[in-house]
N, C-alpha and C. Protein backbone atom coordinates (compact mmCIF):
# COMPACT_ATOMS: atom_id res chain seq x y z
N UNK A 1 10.53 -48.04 -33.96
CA UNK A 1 11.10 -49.28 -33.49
C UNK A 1 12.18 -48.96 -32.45
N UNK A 2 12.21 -49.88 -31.28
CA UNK A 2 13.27 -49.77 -30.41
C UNK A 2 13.88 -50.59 -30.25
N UNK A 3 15.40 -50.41 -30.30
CA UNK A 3 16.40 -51.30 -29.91
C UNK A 3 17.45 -51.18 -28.78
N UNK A 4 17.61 -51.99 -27.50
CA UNK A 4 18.10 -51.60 -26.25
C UNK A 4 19.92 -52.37 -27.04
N UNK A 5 20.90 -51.63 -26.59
CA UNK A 5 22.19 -51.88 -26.65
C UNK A 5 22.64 -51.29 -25.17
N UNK A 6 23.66 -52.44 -24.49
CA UNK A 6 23.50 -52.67 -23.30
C UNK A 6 25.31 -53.19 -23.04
N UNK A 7 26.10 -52.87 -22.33
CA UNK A 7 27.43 -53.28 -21.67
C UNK A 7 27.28 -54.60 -20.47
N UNK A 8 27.80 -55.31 -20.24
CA UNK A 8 27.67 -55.94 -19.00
C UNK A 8 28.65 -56.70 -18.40
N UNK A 9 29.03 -56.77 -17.35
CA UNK A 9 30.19 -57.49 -16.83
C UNK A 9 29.32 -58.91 -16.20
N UNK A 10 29.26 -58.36 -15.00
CA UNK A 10 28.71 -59.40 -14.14
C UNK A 10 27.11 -59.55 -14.31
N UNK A 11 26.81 -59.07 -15.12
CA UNK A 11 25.14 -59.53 -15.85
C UNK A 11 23.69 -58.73 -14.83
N UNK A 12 24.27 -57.93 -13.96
CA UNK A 12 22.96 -57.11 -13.46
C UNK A 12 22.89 -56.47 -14.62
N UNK A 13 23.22 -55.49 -15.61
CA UNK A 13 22.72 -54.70 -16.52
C UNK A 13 22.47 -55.10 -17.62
N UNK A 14 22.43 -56.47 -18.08
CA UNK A 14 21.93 -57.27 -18.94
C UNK A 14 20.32 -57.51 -18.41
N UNK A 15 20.22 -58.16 -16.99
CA UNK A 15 19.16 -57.99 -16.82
C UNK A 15 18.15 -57.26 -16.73
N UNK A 16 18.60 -55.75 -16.26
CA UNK A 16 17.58 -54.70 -16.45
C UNK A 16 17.16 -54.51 -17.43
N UNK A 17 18.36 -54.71 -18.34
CA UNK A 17 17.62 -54.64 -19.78
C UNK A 17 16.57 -55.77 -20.36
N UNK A 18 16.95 -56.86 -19.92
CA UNK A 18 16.19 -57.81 -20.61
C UNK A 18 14.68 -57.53 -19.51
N UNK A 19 14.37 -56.66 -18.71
CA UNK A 19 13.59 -56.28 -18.21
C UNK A 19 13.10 -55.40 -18.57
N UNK A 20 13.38 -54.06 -19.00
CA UNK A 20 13.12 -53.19 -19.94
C UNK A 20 12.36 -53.30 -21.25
N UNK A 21 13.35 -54.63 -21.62
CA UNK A 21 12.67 -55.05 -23.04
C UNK A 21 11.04 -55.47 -23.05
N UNK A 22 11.43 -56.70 -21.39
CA UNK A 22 9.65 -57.39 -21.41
C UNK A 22 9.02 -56.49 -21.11
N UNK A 23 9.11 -55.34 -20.54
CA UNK A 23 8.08 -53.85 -19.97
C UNK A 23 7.97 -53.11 -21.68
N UNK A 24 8.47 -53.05 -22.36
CA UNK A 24 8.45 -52.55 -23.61
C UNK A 24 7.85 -53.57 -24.73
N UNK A 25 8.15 -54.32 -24.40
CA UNK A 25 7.12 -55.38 -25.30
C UNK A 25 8.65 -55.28 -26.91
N UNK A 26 9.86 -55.24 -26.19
CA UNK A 26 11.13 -55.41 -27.28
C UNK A 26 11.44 -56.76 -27.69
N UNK A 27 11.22 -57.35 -29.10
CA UNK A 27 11.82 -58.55 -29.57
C UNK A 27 13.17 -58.79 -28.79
N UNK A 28 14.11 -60.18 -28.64
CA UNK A 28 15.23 -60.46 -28.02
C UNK A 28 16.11 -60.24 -29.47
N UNK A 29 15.61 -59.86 -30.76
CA UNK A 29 16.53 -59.66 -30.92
C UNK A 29 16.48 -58.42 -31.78
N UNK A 30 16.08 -57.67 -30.61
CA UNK A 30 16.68 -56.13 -30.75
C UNK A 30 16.77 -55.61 -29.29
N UNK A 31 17.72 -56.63 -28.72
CA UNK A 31 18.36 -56.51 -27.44
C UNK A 31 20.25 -56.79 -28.02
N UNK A 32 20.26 -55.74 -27.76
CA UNK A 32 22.24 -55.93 -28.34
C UNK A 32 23.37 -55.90 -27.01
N UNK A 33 24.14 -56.71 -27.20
CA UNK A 33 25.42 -56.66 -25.74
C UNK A 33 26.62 -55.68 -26.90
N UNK A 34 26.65 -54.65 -26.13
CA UNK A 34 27.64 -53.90 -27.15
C UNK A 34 28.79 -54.99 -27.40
N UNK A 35 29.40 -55.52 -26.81
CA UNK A 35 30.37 -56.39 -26.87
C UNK A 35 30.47 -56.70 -28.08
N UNK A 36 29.45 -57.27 -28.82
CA UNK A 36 28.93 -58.12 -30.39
C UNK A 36 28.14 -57.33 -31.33
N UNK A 37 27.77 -56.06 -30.32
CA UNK A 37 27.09 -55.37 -31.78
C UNK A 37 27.63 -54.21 -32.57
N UNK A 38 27.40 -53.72 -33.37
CA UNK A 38 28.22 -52.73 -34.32
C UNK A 38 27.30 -51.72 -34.21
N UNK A 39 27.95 -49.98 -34.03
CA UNK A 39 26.97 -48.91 -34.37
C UNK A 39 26.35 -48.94 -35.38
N UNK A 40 26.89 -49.62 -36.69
CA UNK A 40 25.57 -49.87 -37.67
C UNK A 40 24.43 -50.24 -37.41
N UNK A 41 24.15 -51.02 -36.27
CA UNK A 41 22.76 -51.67 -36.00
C UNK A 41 21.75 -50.42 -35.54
N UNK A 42 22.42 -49.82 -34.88
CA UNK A 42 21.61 -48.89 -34.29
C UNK A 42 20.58 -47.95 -35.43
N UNK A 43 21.04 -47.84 -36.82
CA UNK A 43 20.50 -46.77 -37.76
C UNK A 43 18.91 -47.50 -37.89
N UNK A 44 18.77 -48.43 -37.42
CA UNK A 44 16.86 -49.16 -38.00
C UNK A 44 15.97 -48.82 -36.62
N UNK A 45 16.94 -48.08 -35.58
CA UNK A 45 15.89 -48.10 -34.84
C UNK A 45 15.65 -46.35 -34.37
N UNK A 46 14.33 -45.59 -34.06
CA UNK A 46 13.52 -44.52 -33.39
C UNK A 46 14.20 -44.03 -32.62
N UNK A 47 13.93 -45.36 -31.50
CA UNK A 47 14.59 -44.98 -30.04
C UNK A 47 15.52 -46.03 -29.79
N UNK A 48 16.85 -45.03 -28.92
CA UNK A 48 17.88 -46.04 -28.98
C UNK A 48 17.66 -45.98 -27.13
N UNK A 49 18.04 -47.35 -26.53
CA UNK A 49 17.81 -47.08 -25.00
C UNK A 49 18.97 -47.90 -24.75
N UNK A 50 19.93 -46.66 -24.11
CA UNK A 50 21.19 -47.21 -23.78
C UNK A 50 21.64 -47.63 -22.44
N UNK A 51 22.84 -48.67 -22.26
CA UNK A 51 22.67 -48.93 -20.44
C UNK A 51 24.09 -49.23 -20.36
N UNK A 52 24.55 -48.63 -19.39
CA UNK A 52 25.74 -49.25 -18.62
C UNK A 52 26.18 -49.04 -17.65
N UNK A 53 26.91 -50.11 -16.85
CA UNK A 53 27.04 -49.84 -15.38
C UNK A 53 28.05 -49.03 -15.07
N UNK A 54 28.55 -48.62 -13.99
CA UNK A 54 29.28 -47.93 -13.68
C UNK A 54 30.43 -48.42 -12.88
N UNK A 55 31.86 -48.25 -13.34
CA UNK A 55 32.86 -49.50 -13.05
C UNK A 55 33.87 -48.18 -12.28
N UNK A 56 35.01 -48.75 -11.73
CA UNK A 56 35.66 -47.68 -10.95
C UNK A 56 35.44 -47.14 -10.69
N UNK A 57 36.34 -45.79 -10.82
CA UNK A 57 35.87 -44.61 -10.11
C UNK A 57 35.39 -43.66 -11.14
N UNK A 58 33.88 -44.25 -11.61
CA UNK A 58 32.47 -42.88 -12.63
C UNK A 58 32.95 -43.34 -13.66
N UNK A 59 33.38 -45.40 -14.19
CA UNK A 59 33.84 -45.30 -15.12
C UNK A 59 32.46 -45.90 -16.29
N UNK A 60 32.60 -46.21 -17.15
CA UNK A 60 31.65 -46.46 -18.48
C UNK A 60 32.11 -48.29 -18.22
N UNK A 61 31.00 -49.27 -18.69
CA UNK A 61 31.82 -50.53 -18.19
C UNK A 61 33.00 -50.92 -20.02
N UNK A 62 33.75 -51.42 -19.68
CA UNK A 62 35.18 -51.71 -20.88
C UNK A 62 34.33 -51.83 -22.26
N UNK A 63 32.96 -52.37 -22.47
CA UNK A 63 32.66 -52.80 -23.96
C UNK A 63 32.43 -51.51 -24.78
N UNK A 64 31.59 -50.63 -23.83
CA UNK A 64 30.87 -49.58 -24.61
C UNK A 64 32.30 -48.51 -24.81
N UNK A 65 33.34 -48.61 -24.33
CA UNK A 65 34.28 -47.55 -24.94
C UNK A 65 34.65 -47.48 -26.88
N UNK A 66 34.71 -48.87 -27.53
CA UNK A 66 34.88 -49.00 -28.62
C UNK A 66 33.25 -48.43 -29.52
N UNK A 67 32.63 -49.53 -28.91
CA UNK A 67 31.18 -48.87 -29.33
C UNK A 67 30.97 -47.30 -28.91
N UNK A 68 30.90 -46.67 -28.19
CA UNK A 68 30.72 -45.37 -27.87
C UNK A 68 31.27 -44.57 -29.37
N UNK A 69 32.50 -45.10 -29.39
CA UNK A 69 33.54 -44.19 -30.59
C UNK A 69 32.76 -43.99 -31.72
N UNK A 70 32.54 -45.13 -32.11
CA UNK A 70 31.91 -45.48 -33.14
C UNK A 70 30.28 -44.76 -33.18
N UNK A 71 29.57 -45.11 -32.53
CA UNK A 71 28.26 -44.30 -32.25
C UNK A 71 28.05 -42.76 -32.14
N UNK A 72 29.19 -42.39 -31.82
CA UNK A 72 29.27 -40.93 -31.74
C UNK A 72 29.42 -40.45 -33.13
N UNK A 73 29.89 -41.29 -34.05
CA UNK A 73 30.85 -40.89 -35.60
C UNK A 73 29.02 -40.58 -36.35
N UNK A 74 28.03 -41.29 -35.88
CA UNK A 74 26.55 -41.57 -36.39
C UNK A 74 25.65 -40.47 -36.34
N UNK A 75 25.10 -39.85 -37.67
CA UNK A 75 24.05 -38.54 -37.25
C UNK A 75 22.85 -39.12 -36.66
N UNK A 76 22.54 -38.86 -35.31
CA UNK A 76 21.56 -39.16 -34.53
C UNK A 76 20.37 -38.13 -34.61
N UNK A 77 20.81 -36.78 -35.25
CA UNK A 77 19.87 -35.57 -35.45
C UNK A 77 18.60 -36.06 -35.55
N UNK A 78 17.82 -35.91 -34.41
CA UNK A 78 16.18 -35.99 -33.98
C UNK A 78 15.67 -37.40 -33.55
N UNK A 79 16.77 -38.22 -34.05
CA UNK A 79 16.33 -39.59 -32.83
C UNK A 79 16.56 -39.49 -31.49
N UNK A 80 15.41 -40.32 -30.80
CA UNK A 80 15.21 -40.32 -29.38
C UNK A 80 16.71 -41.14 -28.87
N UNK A 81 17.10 -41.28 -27.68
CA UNK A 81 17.98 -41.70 -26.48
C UNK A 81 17.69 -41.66 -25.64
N UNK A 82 17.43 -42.77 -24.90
CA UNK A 82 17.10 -42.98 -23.08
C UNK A 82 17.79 -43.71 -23.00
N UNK A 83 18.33 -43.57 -21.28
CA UNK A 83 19.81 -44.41 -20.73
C UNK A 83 19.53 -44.84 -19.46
N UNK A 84 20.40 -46.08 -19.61
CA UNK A 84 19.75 -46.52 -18.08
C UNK A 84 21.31 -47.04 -17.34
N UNK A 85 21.39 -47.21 -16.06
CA UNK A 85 22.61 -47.88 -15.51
C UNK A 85 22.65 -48.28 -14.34
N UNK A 86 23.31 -48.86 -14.04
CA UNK A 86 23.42 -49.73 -12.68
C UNK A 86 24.23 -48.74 -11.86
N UNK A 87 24.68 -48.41 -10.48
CA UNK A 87 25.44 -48.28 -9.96
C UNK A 87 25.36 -48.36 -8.16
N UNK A 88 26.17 -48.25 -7.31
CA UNK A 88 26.10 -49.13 -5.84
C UNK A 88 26.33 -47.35 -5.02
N UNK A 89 25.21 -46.71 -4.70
CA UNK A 89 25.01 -45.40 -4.01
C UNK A 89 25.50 -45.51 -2.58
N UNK A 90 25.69 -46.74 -2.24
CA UNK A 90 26.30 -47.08 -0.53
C UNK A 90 27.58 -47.10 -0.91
N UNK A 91 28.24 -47.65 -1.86
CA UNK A 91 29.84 -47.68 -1.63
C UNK A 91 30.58 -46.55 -2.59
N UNK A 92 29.48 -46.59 -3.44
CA UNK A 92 30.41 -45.03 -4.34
C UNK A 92 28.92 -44.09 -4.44
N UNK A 93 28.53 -43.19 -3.58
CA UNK A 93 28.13 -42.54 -3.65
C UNK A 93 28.23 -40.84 -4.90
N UNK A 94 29.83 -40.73 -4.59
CA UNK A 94 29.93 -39.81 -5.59
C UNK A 94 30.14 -39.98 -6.76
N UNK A 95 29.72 -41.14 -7.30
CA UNK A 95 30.11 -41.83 -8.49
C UNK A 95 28.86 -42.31 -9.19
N UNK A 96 28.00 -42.35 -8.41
CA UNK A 96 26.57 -43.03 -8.42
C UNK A 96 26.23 -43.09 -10.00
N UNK A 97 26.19 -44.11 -10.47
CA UNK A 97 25.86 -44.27 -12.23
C UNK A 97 26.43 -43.01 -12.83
N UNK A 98 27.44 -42.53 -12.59
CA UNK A 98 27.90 -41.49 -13.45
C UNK A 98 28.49 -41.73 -15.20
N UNK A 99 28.00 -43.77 -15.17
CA UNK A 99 28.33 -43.85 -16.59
C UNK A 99 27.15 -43.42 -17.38
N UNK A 100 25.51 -43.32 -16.96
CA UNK A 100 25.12 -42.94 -17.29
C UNK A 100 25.05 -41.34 -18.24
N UNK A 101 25.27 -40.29 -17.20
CA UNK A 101 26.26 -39.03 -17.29
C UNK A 101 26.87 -38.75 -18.51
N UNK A 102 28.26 -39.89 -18.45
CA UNK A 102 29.12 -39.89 -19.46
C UNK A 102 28.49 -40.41 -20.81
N UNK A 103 27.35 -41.22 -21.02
CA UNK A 103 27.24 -41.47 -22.26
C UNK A 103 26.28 -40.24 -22.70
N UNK A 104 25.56 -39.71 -21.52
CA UNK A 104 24.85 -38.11 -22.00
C UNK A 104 25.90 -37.19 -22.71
N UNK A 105 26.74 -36.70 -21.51
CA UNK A 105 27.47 -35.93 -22.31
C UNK A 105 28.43 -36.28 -23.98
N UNK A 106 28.22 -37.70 -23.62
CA UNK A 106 29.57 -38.15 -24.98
C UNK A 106 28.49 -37.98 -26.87
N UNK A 107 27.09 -38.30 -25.98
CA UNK A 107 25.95 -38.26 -27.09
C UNK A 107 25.64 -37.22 -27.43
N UNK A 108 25.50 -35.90 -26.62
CA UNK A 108 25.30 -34.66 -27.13
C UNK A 108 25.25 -34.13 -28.10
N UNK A 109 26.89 -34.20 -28.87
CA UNK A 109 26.91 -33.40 -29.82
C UNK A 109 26.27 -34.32 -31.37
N UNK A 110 25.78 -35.20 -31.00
CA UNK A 110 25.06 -36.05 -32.42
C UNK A 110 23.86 -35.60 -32.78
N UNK A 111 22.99 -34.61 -31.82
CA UNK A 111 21.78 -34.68 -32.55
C UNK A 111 20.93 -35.18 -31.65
N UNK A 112 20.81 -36.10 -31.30
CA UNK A 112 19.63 -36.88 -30.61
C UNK A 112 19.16 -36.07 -29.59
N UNK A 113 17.94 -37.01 -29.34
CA UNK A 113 16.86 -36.37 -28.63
C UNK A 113 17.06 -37.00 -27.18
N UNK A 114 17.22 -36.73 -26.05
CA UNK A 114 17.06 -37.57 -24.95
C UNK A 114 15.83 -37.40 -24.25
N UNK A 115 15.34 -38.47 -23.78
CA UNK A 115 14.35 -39.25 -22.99
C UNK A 115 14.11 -39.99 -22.15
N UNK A 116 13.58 -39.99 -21.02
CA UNK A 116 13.51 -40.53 -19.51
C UNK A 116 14.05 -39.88 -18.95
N UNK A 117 14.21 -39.03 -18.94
CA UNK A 117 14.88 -37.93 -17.23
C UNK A 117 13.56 -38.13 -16.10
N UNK A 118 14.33 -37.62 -14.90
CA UNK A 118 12.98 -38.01 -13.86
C UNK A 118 13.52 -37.15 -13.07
N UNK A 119 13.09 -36.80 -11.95
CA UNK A 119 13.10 -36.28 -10.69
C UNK A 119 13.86 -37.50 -9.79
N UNK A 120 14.56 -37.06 -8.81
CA UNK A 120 15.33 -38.30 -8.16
C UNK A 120 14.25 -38.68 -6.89
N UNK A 121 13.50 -38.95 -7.05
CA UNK A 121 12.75 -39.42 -5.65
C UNK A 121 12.91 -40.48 -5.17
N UNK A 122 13.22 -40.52 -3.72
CA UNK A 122 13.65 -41.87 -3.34
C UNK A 122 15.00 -42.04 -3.63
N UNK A 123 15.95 -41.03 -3.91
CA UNK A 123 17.27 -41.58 -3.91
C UNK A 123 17.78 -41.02 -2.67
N UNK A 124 18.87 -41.21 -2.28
CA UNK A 124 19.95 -40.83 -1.73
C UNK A 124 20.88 -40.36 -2.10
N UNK A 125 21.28 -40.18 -3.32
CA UNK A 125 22.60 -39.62 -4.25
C UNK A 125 21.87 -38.91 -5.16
N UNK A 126 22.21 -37.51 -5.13
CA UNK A 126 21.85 -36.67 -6.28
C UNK A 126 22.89 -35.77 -7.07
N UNK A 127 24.28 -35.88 -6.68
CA UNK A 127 25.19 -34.87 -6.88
C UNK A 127 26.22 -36.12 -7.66
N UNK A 128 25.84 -36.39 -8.53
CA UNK A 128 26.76 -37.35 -9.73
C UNK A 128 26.46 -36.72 -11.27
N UNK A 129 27.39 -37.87 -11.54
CA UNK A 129 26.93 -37.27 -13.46
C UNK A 129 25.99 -37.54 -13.86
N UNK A 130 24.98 -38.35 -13.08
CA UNK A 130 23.48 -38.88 -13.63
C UNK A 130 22.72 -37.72 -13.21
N UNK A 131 23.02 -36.72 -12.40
CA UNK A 131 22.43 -35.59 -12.38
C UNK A 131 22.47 -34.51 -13.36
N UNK A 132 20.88 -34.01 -14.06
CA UNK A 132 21.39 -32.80 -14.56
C UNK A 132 20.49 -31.66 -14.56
N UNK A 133 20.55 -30.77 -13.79
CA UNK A 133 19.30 -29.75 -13.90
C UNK A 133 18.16 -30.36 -12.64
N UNK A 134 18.84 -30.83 -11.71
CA UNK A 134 17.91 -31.25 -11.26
C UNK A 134 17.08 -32.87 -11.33
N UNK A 135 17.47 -33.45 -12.26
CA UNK A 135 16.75 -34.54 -12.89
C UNK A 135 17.55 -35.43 -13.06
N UNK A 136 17.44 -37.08 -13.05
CA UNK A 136 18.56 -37.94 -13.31
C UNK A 136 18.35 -37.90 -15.00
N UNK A 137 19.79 -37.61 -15.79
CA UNK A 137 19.37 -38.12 -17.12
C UNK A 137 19.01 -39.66 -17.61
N UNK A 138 18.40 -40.31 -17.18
CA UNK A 138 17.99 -41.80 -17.09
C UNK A 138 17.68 -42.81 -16.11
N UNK A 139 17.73 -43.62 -16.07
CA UNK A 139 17.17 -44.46 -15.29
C UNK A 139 18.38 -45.07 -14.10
N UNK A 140 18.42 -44.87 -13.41
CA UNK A 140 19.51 -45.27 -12.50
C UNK A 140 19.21 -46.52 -11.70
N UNK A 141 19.72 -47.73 -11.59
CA UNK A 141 19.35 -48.77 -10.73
C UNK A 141 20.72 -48.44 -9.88
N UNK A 142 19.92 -48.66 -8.39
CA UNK A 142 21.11 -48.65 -7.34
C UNK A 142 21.05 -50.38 -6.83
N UNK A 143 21.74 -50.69 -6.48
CA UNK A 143 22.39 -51.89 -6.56
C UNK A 143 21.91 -52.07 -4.59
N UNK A 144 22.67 -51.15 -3.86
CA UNK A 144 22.39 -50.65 -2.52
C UNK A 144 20.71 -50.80 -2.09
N UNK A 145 19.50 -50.60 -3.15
CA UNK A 145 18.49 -51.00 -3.01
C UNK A 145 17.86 -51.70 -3.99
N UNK A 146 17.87 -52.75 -3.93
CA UNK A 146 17.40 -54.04 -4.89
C UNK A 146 16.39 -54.20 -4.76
N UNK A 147 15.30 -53.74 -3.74
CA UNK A 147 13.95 -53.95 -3.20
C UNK A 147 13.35 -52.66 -4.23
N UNK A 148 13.53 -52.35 -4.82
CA UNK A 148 13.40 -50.75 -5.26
C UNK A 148 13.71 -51.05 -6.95
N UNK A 149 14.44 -51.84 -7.75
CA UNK A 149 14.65 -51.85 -8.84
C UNK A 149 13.14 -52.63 -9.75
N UNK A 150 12.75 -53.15 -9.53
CA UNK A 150 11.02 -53.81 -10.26
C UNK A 150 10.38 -52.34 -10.10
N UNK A 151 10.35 -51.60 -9.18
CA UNK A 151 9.56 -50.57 -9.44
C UNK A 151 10.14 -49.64 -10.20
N UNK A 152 11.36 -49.27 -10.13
CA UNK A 152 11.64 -48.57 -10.49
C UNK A 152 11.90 -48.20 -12.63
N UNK A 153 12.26 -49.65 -12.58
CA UNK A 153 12.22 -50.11 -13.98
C UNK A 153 10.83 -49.28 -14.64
N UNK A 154 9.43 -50.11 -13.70
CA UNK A 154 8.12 -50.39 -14.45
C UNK A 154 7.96 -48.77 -14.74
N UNK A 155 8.35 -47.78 -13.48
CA UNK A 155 7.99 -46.48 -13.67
C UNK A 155 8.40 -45.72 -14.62
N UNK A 156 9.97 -46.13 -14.98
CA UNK A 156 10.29 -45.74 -15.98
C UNK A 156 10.05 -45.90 -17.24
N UNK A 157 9.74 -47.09 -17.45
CA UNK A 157 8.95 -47.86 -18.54
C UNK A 157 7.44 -46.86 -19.48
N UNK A 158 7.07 -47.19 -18.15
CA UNK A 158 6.18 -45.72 -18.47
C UNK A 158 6.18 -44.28 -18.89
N UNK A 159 6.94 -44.38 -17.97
CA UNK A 159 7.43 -42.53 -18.75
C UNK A 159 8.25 -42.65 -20.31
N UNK A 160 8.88 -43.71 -20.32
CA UNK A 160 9.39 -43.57 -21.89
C UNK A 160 8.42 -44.00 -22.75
N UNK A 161 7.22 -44.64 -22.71
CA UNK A 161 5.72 -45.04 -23.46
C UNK A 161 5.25 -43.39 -23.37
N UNK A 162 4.85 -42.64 -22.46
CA UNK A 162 4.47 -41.59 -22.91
C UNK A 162 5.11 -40.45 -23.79
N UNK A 163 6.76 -40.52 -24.06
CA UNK A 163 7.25 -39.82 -24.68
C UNK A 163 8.10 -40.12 -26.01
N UNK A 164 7.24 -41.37 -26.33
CA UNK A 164 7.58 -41.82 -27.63
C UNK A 164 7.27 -40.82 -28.85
């Protein structure tokens, strides 16, 4: 079972998710706004698919800092994690979804499994915290190309169906 838990200010990363979900075929309500949901929720689900945008300068957006705490305290040992995030590659380039990044590195030491890395094709920014080894650790929506996010979603979509 999958459940998407998601940050959002100004509601682009609500939507990817609630896009994510219809490409995943996810009930609405195992779509969570960290804001309202508790790391308890997270223990009923496989795969957890996390999202948040990227605020200042490479920051995490304000909800998921409390939630983060809390989620980290959780043995994740051998559950899946895929992450997704918004961020604007024309005006903060060196910052480019680096909240993504940060919830990689902050998840690490739990155990979990991560899922959806890709090759950056078609980006323009490769030297952020969404970079690792070469590969974005998740799904990055750039904001800078909006013509580019429906595909980019569906592709990803896919690749996390094959590595369920």
């Amino acid at each position: 079972m999958t459940g998407i838990f998601y940050g959002s200010t100004t509601g682009s990363t609500e939507a990817v998710a609630q896009d994510i979900a219809k490409q995943l075929g996810i009930a609405d309500a195992d779509v969570h706004n960290v804001a309202d949901a508790s790391a308890d929720e997270t223990d009923k689900y496989d795969l957890l698919v996390l999202g948040s945008p990227t605020w200042g300068n490479g920051d995490l957006q304000d909800d998921w800092y409390r939630f983060l705490d809390r989620l980290k305290t959780r043995d994740l040992t051998g559950r899946k994690v895929a992450l997704f995030g918004c961020g604007d590659s024309g005006s903060y380039p060196d910052t480019f979804c680096d909240a993504v990044g940060l919830l990689y590195e902050e998840l690490q030491p739990t155990g979990c499994i991560f899922v959806g890395s890709y090759e950056p094709v078609g980006y323009d920014v490769t030297d952020s915290l969404v970079c690792a080894d070469g590969r974005f650790v998740g799904l990055a929506i750039d904001e800078s190309a909006p013509d580019k996010t429906e595909e980019r979603v569906a592709a990803w979509c896919r690749l996390l169906r094959t590595e369920e």
